[in-house]
Protein backbone atom coordinates (compact mmCIF):
# COMPACT_ATOMS: atom_id res chain seq x y z
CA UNK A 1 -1.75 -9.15 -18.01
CA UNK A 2 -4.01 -12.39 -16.66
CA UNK A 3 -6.73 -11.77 -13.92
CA UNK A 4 -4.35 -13.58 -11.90
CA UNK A 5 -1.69 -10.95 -12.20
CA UNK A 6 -4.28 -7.88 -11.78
CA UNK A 7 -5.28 -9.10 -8.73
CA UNK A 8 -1.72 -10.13 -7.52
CA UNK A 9 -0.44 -6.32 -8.68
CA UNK A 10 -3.49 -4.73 -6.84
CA UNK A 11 -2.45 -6.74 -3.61
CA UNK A 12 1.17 -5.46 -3.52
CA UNK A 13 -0.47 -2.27 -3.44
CA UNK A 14 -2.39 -2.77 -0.56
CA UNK A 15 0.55 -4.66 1.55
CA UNK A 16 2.73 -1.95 0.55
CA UNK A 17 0.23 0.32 1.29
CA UNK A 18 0.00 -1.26 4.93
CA UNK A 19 3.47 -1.01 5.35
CA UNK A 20 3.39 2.60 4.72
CA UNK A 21 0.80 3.35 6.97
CA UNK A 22 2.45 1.09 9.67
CA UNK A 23 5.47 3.61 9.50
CA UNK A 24 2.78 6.38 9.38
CA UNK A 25 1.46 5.48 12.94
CA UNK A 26 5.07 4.55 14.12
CA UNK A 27 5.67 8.23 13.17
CA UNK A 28 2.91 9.93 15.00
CA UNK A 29 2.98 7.69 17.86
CA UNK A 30 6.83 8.19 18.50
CA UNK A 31 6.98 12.10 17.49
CA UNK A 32 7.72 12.78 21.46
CA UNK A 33 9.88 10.41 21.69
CA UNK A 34 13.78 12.45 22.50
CA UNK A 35 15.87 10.82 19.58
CA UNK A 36 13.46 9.28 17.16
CA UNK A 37 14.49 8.41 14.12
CA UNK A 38 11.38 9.29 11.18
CA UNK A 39 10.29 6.43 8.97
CA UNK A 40 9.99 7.05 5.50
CA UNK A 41 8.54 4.35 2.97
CA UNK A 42 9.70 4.07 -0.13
CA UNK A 43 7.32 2.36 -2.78
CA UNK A 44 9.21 0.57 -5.95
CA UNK A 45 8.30 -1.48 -8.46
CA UNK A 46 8.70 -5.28 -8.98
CA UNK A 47 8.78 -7.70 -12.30
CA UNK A 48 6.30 -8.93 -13.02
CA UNK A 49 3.82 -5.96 -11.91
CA UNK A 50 3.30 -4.66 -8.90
CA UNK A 51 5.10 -2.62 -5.59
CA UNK A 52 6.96 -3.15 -2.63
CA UNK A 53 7.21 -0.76 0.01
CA UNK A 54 10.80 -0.39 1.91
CA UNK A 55 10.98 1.34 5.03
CA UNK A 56 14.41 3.77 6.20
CA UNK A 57 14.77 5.74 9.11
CA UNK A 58 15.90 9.44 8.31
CA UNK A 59 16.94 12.02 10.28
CA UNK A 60 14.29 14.66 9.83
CA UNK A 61 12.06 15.40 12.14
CA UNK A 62 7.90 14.23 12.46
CA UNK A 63 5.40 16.30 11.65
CA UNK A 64 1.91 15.81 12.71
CA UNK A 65 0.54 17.27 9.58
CA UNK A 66 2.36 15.81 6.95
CA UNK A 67 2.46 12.19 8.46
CA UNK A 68 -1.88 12.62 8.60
CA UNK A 69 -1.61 14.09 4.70
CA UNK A 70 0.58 10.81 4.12
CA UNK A 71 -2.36 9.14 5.65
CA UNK A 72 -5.07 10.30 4.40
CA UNK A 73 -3.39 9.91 0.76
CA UNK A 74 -2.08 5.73 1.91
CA UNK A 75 -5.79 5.19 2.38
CA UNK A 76 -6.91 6.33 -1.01
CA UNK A 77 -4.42 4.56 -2.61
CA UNK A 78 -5.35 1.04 -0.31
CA UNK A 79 -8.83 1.80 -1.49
CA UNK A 80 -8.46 1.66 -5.50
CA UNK A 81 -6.17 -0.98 -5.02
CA UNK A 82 -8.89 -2.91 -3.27
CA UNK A 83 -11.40 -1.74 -5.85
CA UNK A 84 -8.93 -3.19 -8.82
CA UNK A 85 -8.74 -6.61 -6.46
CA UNK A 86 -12.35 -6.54 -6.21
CA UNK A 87 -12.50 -5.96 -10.33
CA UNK A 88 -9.88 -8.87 -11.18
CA UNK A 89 -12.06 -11.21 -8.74
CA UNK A 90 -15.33 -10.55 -10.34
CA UNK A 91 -13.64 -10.49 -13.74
CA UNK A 92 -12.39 -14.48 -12.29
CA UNK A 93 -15.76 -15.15 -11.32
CA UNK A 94 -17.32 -14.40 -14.24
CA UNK A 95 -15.27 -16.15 -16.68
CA UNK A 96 -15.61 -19.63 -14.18
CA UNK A 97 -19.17 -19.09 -14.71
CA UNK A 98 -18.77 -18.93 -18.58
CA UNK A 99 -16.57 -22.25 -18.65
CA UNK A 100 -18.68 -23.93 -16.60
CA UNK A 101 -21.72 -22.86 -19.07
């Protein structure tokens, strides 16, 4: 895989990561709401590398606690995707700074 396509895979992660905490916040923020429909995201993957988040309403009901677990675990995975991004663009860097040597 080129730099080009680690850094592409690592930002599907963190759109579909934003996605899924979009739904996340939909979910908490609606919970009261008589009727709501949950969000759930689904994450699957796409050719060449990387994700894509698709978001369903179900017919279960919100729970506070699971929807901040969910949270707390859509962060984490944002973060090493960023960390990855950050890695392929200072991989990118570097290697510009080589050829231009």
């Amino acid at each position: 895989m080129s730099i080009s396509g680690i850094t592409s895979t690592a930002l599907s992660g963190m759109r579909a990561q934003t996605t899924r905490v979009s739904a996340i916040v939909n979910n908490i923020a609606s919970s009261s709401t008589p009727g709501y429909a949950r969000l759930n995201t689904s994450l699957t993957s796409v050719a060449p590398g990387g994700v894509q988040a698709v978001v369903n309403s179900t017919a279960s009901d919100v729970d506070p606690a699971a929807e901040l677990t969910d949270l707390i675990e859509a962060e984490q995975r944002y973060k090493a995707n960023a960390v990855v991004f950050e890695t392929g663009a200072d991989m990118w860097e570097m290697l510009m700074s080589i050829k231009r040597d």
